[in-house]
Protein backbone atom coordinates (compact mmCIF):
# COMPACT_ATOMS: atom_id res chain seq x y z
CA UNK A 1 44.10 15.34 20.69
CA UNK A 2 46.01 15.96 17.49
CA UNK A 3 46.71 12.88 16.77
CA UNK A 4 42.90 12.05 16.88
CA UNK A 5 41.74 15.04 14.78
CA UNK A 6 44.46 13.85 12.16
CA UNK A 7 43.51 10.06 12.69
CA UNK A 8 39.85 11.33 11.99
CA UNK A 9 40.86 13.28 8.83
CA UNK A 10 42.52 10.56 7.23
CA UNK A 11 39.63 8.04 8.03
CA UNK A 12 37.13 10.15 6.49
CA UNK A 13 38.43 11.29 3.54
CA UNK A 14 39.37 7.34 3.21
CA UNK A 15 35.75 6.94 3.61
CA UNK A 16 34.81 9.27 1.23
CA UNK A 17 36.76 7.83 -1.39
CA UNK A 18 35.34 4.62 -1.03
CA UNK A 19 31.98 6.07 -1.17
CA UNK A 20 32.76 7.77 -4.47
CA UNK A 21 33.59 4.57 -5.76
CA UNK A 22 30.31 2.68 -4.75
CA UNK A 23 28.35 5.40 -5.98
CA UNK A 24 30.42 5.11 -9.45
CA UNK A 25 30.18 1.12 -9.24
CA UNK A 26 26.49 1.56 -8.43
CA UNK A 27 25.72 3.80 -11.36
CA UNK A 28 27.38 1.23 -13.84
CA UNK A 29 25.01 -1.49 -12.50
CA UNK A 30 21.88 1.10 -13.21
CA UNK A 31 23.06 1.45 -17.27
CA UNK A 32 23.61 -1.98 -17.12
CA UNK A 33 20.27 -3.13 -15.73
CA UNK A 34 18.19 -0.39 -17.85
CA UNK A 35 19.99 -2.16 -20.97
CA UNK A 36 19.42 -5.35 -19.37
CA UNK A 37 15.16 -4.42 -18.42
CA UNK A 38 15.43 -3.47 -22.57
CA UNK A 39 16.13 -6.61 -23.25
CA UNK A 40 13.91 -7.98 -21.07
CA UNK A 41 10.70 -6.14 -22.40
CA UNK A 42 11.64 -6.95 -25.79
CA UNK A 43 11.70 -10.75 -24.72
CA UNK A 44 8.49 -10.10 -22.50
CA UNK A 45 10.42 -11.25 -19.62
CA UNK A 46 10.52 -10.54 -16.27
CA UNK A 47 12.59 -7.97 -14.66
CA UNK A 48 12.89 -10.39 -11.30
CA UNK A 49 14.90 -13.22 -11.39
CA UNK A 50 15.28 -15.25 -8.65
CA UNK A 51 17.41 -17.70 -10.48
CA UNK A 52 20.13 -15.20 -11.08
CA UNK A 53 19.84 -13.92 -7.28
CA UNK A 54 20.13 -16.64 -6.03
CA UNK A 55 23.42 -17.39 -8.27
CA UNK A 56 25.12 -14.72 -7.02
CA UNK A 57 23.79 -14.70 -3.10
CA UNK A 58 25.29 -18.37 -3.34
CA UNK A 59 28.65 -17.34 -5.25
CA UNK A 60 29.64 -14.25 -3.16
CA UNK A 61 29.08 -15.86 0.29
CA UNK A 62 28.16 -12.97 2.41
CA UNK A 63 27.36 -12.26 5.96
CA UNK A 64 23.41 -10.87 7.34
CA UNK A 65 24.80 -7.37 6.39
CA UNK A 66 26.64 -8.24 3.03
CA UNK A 67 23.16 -10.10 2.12
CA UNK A 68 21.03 -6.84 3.24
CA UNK A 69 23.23 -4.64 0.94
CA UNK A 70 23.00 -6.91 -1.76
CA UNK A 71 19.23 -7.11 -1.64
CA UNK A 72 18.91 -3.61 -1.91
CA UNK A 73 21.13 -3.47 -4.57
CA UNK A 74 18.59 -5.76 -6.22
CA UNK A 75 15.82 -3.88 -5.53
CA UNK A 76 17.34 -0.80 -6.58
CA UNK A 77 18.10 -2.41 -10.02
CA UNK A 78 14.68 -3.96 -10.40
CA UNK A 79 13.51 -0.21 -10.19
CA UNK A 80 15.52 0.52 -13.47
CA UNK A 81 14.36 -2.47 -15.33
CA UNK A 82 10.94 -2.49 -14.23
CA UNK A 83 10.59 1.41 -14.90
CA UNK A 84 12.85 2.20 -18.21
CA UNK A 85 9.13 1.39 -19.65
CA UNK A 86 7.58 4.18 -18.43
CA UNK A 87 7.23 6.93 -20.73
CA UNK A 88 7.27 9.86 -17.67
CA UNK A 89 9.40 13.00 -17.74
CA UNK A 90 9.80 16.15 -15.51
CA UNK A 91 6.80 17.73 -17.11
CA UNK A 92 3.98 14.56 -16.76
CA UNK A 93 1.34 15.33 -14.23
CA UNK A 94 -0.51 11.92 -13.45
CA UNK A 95 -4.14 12.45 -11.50
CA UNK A 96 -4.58 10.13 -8.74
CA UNK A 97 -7.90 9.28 -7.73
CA UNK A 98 -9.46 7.03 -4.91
CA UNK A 99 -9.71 6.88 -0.76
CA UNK A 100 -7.02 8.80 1.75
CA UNK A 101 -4.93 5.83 1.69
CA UNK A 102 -5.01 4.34 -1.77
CA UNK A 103 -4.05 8.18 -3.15
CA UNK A 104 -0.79 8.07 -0.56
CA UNK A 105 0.06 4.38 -1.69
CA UNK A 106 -0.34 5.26 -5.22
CA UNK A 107 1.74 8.49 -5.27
CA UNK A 108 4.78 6.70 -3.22
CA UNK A 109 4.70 3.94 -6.14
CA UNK A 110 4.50 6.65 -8.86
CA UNK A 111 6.50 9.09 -7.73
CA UNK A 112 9.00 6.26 -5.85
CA UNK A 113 12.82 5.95 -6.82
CA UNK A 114 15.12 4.00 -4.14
CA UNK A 115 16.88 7.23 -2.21
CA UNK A 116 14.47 9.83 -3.74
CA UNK A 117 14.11 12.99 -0.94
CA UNK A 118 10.56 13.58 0.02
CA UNK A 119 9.98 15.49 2.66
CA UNK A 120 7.22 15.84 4.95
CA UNK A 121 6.22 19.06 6.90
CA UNK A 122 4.82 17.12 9.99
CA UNK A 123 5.03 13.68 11.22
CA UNK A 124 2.31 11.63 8.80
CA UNK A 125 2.98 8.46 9.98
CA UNK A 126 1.37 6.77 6.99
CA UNK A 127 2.83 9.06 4.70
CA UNK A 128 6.66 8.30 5.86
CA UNK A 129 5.58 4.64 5.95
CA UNK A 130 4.26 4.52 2.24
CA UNK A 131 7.02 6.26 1.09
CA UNK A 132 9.41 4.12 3.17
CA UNK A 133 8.34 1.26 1.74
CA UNK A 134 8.89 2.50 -1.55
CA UNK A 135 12.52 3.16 -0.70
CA UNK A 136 12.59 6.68 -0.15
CA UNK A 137 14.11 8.97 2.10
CA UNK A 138 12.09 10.54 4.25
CA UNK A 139 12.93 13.35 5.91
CA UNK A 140 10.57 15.20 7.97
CA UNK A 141 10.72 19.13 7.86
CA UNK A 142 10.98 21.66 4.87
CA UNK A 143 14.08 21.13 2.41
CA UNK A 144 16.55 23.60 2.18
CA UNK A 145 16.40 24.01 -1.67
CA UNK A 146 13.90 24.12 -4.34
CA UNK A 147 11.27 21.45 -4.29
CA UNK A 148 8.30 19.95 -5.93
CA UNK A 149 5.00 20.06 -3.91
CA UNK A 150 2.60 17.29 -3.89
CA UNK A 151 -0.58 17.90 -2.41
CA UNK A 152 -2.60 15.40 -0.77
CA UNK A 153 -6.02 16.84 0.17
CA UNK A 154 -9.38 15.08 1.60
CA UNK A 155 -11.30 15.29 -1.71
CA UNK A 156 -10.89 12.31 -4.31
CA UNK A 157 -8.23 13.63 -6.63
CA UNK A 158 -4.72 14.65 -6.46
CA UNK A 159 -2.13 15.48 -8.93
CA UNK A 160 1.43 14.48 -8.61
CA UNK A 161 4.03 17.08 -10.56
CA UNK A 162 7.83 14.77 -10.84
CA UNK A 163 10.28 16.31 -11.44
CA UNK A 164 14.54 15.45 -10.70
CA UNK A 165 13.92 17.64 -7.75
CA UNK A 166 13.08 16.52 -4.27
CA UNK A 167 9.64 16.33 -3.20
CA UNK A 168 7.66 17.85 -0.75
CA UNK A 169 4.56 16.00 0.60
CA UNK A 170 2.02 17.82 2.43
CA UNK A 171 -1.84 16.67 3.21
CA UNK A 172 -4.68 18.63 4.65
C-alpha cells in the first residue's frame, strides 16, 4: 500500500508540473494572439483563419483527442483576437433586452470567456447549455467565494455586472 501512495505522489505532482507548464504555454499563445487580433483589426482582417488551421492540423499530425485539444485551443485564441476590440472593463454594465431566451443567449456571449466559472443555483437546463456553448464552466450550486450576480428575471431587461470574478446566474 506504500508503494502505491508513493507511486501516486510522484504521478501527481508529475502531473501538476506538466499542467503548470500548459497553463504557462497557453498564456503565451493568448499575448500572442491579442497582438496577433491587433494586427488583424488594423488590417480589417479576420480573426478566423482556416488557412492557417488547417496548416498546422496537417503539420502536427494528431490523433481524435490531439485534434479536440487543438480546436479548443483555437477557439480559445479566437476569443482573444475577436474580443481585444471590446472596450469592456470590471465596471461596464451592458442592458440586455429581448425574450427569455434571447436575454440568456446574449448574456453567455457577453459575459462568455472559454473556462469562465458561472454558477447556477438550480439546474436551468438552458442556462448551463447557453453558457456551455459559450465555453464556460458551469457549475451548478453557490460558489464558495465572492461572486458577481446576474439576474435574469421574466420582464424584458436585464443588466449584466462583469467583473474578473466568477459569476453567479440566477433567473426567476
Amino acid at each position: 500500500m506504500v508503494a502505491f501512495i508513493d507511486e501516486m505522489e510522484l504521478l501527481r505532482s508529475e502531473i501538476m508540473k506538466n499542467t503548470m507548464d500548459i497553463i504557462e504555454l497557453i498564456e503565451k499563445r493568448r499575448e500572442l494572439a491579442t497582438m496577433i487580433g491587433i494586427s488583424k483589426m488594423r488590417n480589417h482582417l479576420s480573426p478566423r483563419d482556416s488557412s492557417r488551421e488547417n496548416y498546422i492540423k496537417n503539420n502536427l499530425k494528431l490523433d481524435d483527442f490531439g485534434l479536440s485539444v487543438l480546436n479548443m485551443i483555437f477557439e480559445f485564441t479566437i476569443h482573444y483576437e475577436k474580443n481585444i476590440s471590446l472596450n469592456i472593463n470590471k465596471d461596464s454594465i451592458i442592458e440586455v433586452n429581448g425574450d427569455y431566451a434571447s436575454r440568456i443567449l446574449s448574456i453567455a456571449k457577453i459575459i462568455s470567456r472559454p473556462g469562465r466559472e458561472i454558477y447556477i443555483e438550480d439546474n436551468n437546463d438552458l442556462i448551463e447549455e447557453a453558457f456551455s456553448k459559450a465555453f464556460c464552466h458551469v457549475i451548478i450550486g453557490l460558489p464558495d467565494k465572492d461572486y458577481h450576480i446576474v439576474n435574469i428575471n421574466s420582464g424584458i431587461k436585464t443588466e449584466v455586472i462583469l467583473d474578473s470574478k466568477p459569476v453567479l446566474v440566477k433567473w426567476k
